[in-house]
PDB file of N, CA and C in Angstrom:
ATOM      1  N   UNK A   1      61.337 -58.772  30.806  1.00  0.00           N
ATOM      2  CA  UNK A   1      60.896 -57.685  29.954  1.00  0.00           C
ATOM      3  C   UNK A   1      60.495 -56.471  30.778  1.00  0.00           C
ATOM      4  N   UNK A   2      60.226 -56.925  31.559  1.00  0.00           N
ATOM      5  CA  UNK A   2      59.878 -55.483  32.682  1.00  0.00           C
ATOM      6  C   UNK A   2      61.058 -54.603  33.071  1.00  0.00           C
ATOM      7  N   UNK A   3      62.418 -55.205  32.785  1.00  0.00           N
ATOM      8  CA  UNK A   3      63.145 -53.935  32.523  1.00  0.00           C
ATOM      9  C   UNK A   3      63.198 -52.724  31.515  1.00  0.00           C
ATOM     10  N   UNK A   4      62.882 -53.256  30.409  1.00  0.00           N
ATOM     11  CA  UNK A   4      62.913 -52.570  29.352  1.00  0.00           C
ATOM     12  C   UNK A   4      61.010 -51.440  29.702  1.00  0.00           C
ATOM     13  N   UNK A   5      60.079 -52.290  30.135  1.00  0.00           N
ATOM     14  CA  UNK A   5      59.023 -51.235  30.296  1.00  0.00           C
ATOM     15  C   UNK A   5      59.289 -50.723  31.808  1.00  0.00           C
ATOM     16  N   UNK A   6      60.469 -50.710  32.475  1.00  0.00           N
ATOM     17  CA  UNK A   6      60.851 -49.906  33.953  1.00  0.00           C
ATOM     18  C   UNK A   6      61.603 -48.746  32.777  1.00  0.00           C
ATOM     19  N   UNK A   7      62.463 -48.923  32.275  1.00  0.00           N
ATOM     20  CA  UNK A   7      63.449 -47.996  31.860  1.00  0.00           C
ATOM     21  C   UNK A   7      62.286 -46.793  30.298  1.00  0.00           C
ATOM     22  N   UNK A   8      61.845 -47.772  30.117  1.00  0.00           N
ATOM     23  CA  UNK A   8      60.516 -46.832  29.164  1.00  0.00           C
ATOM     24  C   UNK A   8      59.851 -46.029  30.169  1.00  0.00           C
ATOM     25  N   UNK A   9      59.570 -46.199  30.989  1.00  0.00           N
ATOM     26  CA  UNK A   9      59.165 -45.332  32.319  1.00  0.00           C
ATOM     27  C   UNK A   9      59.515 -44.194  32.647  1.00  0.00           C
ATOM     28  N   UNK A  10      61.214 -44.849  32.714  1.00  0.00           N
ATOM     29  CA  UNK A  10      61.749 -43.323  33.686  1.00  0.00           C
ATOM     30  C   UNK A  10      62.279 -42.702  32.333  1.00  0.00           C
ATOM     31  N   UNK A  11      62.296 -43.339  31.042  1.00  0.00           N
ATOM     32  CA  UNK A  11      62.600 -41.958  30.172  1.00  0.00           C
ATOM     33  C   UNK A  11      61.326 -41.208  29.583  1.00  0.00           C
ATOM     34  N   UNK A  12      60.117 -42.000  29.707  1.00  0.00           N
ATOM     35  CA  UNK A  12      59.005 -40.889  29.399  1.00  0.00           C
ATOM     36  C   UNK A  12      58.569 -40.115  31.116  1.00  0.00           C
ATOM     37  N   UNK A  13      59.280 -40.190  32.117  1.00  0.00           N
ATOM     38  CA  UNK A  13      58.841 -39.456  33.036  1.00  0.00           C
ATOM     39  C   UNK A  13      59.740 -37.994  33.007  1.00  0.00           C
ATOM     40  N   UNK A  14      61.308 -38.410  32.768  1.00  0.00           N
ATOM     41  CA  UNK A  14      62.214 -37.572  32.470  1.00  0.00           C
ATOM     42  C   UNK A  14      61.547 -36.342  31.617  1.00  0.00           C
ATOM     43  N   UNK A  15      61.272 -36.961  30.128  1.00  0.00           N
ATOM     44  CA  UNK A  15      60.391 -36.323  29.314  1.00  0.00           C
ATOM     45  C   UNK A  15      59.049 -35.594  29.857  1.00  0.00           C
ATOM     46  N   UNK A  16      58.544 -35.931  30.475  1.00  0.00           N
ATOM     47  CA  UNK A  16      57.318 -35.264  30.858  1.00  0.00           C
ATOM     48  C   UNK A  16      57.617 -34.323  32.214  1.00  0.00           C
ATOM     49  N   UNK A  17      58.556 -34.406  33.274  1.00  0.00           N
ATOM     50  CA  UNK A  17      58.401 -33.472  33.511  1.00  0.00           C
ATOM     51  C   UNK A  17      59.151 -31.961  33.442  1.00  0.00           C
ATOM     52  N   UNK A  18      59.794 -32.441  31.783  1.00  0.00           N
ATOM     53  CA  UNK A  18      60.124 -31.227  31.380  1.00  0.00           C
ATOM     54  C   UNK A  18      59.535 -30.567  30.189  1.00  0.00           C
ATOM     55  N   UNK A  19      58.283 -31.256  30.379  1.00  0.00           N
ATOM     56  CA  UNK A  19      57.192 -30.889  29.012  1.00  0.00           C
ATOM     57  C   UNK A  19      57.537 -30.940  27.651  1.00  0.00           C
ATOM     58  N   UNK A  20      58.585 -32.194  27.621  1.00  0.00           N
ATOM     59  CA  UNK A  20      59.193 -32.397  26.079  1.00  0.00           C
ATOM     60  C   UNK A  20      57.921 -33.034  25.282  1.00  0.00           C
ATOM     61  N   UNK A  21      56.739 -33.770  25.850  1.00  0.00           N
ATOM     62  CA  UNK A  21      55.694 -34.587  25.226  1.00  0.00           C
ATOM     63  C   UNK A  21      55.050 -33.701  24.197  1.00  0.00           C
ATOM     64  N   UNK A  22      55.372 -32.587  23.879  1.00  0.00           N
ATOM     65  CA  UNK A  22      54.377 -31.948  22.754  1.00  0.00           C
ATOM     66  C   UNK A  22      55.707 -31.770  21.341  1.00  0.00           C
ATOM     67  N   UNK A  23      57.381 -32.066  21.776  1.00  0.00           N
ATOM     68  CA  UNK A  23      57.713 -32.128  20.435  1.00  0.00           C
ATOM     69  C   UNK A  23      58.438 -33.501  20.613  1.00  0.00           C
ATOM     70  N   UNK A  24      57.703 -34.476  21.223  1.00  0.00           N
ATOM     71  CA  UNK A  24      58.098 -35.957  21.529  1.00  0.00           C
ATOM     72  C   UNK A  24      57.043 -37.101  20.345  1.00  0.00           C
ATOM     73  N   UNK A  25      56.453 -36.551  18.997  1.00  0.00           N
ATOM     74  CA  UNK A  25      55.539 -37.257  18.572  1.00  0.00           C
ATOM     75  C   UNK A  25      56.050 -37.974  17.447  1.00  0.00           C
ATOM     76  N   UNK A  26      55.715 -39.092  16.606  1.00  0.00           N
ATOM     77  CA  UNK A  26      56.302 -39.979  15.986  1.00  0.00           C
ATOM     78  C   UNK A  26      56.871 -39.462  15.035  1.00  0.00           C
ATOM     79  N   UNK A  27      56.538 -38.551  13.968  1.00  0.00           N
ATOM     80  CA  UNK A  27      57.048 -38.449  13.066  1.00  0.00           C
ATOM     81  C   UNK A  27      58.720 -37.798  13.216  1.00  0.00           C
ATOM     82  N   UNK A  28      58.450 -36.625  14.485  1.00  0.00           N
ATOM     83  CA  UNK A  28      59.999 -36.270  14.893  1.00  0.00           C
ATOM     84  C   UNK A  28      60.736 -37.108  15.495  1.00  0.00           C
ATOM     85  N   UNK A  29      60.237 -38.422  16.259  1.00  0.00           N
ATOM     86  CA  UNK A  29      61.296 -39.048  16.992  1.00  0.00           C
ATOM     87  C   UNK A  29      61.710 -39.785  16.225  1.00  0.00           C
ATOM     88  N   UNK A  30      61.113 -40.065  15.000  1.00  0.00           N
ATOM     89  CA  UNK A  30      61.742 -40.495  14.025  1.00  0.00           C
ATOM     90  C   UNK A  30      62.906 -39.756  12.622  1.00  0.00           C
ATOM     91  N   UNK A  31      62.498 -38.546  13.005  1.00  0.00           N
ATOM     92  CA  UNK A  31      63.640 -38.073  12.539  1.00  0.00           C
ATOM     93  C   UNK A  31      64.779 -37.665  13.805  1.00  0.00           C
ATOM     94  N   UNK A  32      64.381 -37.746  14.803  1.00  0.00           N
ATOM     95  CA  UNK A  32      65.873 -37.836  15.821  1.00  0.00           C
ATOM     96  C   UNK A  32      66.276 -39.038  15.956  1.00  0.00           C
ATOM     97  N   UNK A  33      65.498 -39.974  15.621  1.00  0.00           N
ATOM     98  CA  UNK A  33      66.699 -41.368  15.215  1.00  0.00           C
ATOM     99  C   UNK A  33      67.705 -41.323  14.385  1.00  0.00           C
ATOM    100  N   UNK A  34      67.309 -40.631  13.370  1.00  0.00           N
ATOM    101  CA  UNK A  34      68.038 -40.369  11.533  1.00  0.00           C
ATOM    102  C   UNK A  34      68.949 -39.597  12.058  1.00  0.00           C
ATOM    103  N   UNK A  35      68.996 -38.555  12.855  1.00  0.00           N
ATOM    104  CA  UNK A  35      69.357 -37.387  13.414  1.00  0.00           C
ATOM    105  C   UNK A  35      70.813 -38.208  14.081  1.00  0.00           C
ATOM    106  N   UNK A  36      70.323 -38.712  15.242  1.00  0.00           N
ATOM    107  CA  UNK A  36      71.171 -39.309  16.250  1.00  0.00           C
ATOM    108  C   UNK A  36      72.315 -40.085  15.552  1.00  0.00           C
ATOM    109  N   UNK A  37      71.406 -40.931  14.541  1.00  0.00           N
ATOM    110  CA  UNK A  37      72.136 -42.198  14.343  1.00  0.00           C
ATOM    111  C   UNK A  37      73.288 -41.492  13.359  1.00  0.00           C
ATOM    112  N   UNK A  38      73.096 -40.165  12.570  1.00  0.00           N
ATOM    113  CA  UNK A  38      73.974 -39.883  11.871  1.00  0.00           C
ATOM    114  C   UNK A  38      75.384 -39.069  12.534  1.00  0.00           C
ATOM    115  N   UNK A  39      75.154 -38.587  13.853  1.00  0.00           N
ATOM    116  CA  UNK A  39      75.964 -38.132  14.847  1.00  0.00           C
ATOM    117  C   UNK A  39      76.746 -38.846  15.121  1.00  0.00           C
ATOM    118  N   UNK A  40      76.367 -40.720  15.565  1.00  0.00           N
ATOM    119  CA  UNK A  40      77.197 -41.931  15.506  1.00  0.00           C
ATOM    120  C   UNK A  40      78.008 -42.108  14.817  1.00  0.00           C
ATOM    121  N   UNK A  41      77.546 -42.276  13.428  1.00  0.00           N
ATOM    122  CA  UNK A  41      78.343 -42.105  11.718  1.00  0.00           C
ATOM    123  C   UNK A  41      79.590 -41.109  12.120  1.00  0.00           C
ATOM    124  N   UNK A  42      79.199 -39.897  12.460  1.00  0.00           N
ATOM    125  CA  UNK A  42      80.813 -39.048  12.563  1.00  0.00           C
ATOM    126  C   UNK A  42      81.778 -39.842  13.655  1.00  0.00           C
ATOM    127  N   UNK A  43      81.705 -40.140  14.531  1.00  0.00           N
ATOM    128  CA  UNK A  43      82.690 -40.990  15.626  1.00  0.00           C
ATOM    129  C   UNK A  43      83.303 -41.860  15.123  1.00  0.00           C
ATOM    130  N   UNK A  44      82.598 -42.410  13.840  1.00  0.00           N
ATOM    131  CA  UNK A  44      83.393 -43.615  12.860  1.00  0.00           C
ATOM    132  C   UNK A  44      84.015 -43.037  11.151  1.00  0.00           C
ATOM    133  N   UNK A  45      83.716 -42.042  11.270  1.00  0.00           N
ATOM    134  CA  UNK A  45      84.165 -41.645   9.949  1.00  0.00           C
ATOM    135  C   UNK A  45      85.850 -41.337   9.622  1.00  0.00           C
ATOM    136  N   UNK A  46      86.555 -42.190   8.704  1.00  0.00           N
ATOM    137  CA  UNK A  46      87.919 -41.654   8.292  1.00  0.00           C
ATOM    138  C   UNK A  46      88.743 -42.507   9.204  1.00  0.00           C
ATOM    139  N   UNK A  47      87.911 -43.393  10.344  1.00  0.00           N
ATOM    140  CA  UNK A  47      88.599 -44.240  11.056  1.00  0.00           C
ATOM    141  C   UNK A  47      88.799 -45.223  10.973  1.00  0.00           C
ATOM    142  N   UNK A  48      89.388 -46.404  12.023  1.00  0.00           N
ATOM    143  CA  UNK A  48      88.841 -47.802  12.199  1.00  0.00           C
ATOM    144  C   UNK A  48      87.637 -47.737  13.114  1.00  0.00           C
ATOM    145  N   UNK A  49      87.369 -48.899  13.456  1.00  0.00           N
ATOM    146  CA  UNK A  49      86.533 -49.183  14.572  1.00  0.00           C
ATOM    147  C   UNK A  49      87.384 -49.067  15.996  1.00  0.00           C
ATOM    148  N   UNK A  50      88.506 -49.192  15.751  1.00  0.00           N
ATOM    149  CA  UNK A  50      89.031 -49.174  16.951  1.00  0.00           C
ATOM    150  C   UNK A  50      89.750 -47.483  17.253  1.00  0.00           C
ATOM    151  N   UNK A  51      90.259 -47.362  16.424  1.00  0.00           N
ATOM    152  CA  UNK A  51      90.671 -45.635  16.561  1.00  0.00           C
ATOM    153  C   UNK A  51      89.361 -44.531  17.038  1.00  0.00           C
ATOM    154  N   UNK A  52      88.175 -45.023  16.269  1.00  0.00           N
ATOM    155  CA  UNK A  52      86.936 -44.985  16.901  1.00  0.00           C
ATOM    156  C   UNK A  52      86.500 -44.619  17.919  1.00  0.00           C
ATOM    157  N   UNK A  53      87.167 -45.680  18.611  1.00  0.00           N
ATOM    158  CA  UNK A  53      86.432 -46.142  20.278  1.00  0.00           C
ATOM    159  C   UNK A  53      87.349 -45.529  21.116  1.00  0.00           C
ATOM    160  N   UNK A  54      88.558 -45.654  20.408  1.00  0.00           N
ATOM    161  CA  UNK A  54      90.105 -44.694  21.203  1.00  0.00           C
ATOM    162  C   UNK A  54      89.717 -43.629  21.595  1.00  0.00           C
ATOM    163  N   UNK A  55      89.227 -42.919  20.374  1.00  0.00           N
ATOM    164  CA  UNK A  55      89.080 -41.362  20.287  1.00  0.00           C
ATOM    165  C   UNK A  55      87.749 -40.827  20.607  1.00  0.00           C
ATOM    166  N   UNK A  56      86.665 -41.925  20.864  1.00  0.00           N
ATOM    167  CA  UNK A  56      85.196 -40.550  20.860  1.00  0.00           C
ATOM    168  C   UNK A  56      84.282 -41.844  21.774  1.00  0.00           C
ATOM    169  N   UNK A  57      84.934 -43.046  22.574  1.00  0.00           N
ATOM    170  CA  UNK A  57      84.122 -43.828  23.492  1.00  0.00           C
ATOM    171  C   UNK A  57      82.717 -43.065  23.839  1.00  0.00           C
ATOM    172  N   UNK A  58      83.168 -42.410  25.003  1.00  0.00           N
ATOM    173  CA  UNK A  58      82.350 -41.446  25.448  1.00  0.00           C
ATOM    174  C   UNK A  58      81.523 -40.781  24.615  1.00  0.00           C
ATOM    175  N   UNK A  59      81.687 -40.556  23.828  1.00  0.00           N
ATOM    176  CA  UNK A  59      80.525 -39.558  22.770  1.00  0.00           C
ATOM    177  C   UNK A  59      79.519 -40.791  21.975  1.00  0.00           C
ATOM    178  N   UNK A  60      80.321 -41.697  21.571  1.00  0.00           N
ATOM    179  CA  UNK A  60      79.659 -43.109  21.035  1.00  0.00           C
ATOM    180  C   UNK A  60      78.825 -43.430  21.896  1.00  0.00           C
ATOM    181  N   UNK A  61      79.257 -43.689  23.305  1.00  0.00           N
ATOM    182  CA  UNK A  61      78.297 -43.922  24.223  1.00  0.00           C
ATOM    183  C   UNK A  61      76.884 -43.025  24.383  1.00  0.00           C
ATOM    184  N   UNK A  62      77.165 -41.659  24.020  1.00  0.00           N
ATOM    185  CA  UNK A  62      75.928 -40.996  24.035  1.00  0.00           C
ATOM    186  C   UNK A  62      74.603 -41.012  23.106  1.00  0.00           C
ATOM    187  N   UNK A  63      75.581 -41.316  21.957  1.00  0.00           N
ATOM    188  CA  UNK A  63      75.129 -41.150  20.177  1.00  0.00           C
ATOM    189  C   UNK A  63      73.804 -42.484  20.612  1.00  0.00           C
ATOM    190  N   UNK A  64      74.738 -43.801  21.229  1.00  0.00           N
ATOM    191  CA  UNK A  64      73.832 -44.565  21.077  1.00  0.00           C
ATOM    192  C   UNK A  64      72.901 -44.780  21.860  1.00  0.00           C
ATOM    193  N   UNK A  65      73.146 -43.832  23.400  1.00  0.00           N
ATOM    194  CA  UNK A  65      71.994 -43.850  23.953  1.00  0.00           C
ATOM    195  C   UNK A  65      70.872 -42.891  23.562  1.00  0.00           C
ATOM    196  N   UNK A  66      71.170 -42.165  23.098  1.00  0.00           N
ATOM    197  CA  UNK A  66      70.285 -41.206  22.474  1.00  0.00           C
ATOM    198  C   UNK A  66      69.234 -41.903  21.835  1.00  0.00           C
ATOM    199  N   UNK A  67      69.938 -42.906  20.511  1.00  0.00           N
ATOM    200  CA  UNK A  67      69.147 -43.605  19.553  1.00  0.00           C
ATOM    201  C   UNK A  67      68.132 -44.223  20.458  1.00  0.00           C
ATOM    202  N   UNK A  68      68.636 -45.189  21.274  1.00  0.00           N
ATOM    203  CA  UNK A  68      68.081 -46.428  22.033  1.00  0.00           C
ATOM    204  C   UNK A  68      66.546 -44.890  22.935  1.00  0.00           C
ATOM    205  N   UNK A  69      66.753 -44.314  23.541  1.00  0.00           N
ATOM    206  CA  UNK A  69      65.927 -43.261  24.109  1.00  0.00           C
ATOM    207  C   UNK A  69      65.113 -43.041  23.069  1.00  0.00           C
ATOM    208  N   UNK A  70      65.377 -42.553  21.901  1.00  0.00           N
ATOM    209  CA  UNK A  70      64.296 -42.200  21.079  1.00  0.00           C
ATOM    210  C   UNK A  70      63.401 -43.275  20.527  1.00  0.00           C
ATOM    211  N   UNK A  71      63.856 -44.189  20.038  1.00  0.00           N
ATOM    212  CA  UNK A  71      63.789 -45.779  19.904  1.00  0.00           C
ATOM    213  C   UNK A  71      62.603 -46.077  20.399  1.00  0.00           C
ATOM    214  N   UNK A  72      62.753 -46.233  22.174  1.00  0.00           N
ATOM    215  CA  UNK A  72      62.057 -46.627  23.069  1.00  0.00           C
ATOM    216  C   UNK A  72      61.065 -45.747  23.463  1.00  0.00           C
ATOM    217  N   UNK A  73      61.093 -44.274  23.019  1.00  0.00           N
ATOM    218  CA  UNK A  73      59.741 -43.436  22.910  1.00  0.00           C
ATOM    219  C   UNK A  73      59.117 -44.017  22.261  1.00  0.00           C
ATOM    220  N   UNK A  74      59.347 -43.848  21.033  1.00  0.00           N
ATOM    221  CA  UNK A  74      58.859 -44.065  19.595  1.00  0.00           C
ATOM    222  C   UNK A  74      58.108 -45.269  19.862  1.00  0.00           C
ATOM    223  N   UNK A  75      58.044 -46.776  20.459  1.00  0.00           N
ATOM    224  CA  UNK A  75      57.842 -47.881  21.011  1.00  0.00           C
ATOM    225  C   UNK A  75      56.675 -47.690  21.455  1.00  0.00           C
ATOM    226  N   UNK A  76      57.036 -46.423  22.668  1.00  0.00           N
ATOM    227  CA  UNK A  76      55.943 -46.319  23.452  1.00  0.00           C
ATOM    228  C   UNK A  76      54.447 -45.388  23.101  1.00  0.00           C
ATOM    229  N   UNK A  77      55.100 -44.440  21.658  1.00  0.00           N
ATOM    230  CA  UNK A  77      54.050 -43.963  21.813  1.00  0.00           C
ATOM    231  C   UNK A  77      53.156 -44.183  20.529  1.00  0.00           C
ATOM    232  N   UNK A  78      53.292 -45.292  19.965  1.00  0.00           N
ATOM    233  CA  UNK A  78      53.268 -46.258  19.021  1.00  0.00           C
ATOM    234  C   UNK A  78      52.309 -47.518  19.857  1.00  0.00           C
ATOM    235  N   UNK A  79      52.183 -47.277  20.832  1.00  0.00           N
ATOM    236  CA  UNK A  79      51.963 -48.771  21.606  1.00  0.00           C
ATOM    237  C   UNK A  79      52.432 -50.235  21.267  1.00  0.00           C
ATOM    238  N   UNK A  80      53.887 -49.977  21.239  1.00  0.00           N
ATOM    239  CA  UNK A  80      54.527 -51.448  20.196  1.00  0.00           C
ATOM    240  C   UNK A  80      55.227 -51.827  21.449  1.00  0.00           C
ATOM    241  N   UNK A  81      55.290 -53.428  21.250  1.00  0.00           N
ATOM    242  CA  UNK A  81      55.751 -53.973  22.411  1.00  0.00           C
ATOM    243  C   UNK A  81      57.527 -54.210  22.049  1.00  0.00           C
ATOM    244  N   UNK A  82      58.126 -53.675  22.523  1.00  0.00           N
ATOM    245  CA  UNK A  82      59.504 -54.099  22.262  1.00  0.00           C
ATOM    246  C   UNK A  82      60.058 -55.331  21.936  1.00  0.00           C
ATOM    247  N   UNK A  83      59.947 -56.064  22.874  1.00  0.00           N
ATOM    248  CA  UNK A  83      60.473 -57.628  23.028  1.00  0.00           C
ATOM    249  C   UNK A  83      59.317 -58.006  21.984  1.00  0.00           C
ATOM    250  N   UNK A  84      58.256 -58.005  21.864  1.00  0.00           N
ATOM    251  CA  UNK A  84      57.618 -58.638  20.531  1.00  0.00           C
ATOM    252  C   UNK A  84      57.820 -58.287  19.054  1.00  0.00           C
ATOM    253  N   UNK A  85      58.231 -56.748  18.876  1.00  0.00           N
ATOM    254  CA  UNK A  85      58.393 -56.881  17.154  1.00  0.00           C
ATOM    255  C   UNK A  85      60.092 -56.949  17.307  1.00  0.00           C
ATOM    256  N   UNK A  86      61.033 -56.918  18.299  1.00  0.00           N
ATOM    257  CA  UNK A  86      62.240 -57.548  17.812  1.00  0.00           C
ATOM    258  C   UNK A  86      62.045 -58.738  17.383  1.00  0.00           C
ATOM    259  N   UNK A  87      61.239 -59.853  18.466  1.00  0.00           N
ATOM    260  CA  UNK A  87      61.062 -61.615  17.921  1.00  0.00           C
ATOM    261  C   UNK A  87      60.649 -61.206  17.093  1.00  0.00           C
ATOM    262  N   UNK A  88      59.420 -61.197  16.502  1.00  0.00           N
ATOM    263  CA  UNK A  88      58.948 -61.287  15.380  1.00  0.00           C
ATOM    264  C   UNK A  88      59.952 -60.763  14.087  1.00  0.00           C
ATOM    265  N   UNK A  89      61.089 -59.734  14.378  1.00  0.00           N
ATOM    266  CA  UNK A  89      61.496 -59.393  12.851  1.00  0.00           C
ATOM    267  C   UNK A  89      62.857 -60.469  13.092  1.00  0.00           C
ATOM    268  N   UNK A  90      63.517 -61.019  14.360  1.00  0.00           N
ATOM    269  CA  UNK A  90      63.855 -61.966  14.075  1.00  0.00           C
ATOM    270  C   UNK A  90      63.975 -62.843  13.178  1.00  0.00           C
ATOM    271  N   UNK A  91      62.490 -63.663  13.679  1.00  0.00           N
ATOM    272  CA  UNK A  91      62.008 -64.944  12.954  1.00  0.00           C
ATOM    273  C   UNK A  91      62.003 -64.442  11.609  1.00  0.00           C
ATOM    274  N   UNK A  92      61.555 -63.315  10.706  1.00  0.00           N
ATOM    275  CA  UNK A  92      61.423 -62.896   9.792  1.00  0.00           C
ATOM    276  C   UNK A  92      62.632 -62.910   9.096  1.00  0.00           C
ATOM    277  N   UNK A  93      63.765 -62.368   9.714  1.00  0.00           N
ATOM    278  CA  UNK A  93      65.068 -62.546   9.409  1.00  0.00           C
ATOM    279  C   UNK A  93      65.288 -63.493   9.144  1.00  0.00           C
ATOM    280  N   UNK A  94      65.188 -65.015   9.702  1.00  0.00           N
ATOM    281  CA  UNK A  94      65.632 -66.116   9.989  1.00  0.00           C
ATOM    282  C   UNK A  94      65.170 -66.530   8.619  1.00  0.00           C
ATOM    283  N   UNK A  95      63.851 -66.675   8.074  1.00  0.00           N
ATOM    284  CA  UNK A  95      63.315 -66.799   7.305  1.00  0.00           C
ATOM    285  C   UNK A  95      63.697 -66.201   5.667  1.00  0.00           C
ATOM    286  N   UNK A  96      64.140 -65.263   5.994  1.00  0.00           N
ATOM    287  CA  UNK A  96      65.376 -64.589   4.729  1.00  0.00           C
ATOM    288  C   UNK A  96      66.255 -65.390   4.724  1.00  0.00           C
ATOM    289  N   UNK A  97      67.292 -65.197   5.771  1.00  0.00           N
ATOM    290  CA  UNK A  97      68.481 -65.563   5.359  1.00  0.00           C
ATOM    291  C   UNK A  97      68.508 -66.942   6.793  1.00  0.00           C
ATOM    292  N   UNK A  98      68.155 -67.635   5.833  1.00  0.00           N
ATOM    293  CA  UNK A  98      68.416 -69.358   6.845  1.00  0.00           C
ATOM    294  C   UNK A  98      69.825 -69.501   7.029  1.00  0.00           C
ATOM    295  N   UNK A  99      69.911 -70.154   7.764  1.00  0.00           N
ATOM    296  CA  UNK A  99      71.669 -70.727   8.029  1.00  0.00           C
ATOM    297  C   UNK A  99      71.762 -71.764   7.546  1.00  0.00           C
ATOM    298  N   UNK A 100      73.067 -71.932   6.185  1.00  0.00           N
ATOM    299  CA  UNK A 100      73.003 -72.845   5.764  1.00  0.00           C
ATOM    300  C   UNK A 100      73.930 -74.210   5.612  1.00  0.00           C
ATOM    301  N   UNK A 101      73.199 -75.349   5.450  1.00  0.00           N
ATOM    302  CA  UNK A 101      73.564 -76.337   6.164  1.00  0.00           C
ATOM    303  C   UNK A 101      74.635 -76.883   5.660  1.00  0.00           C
TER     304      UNK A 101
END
């Protein structure tokens, strides 16, 4: 797990020393998730998944690091532990929809 709080690191250091921390606060990084994630949506729109990946890899690749960056602010400035509310909505999941026998 200490990768994920190494890499939370160097993107809130990135962030800070370009003084992004004053429009870095929850309610907007939560709309640059909505933001991001709908940028993704165009790379797949009118396509396949694979014509997709043909045509806009590279940009997909950004869309979703973007998300995952804001994501992992949002995490941090939330004080939420990553690896714990994924398990936990897991198990929660699991608990919805059991696998059935």
């Amino acid at each position: 797990m200490s990768e994920i709080k190494d890499l939370i690191n160097t993107i809130n250091e990135f962030r800070d020393a370009r003084n992004w921390r004053q429009y870095h606060n929850p309610k907007d990084l939560a709309i640059s998730i909505s933001i991001e994630a709908a940028e993704l949506l165009e790379d797949f729109q009118w396509k396949s998944s694979e014509e997709a990946l043909k045509a806009n890899e590279e940009n997909i690749r950004e869309e979703i690091a973007d998300i995952l960056i804001y994501s992992l602010m949002l995490c941090s400035d939330l004080d939420m532990d990553v690896k714990e509310i994924i398990e936990e909505k897991i198990v929660k999941n699991g608990r919805k929809y059991p696998v059935k026998e």
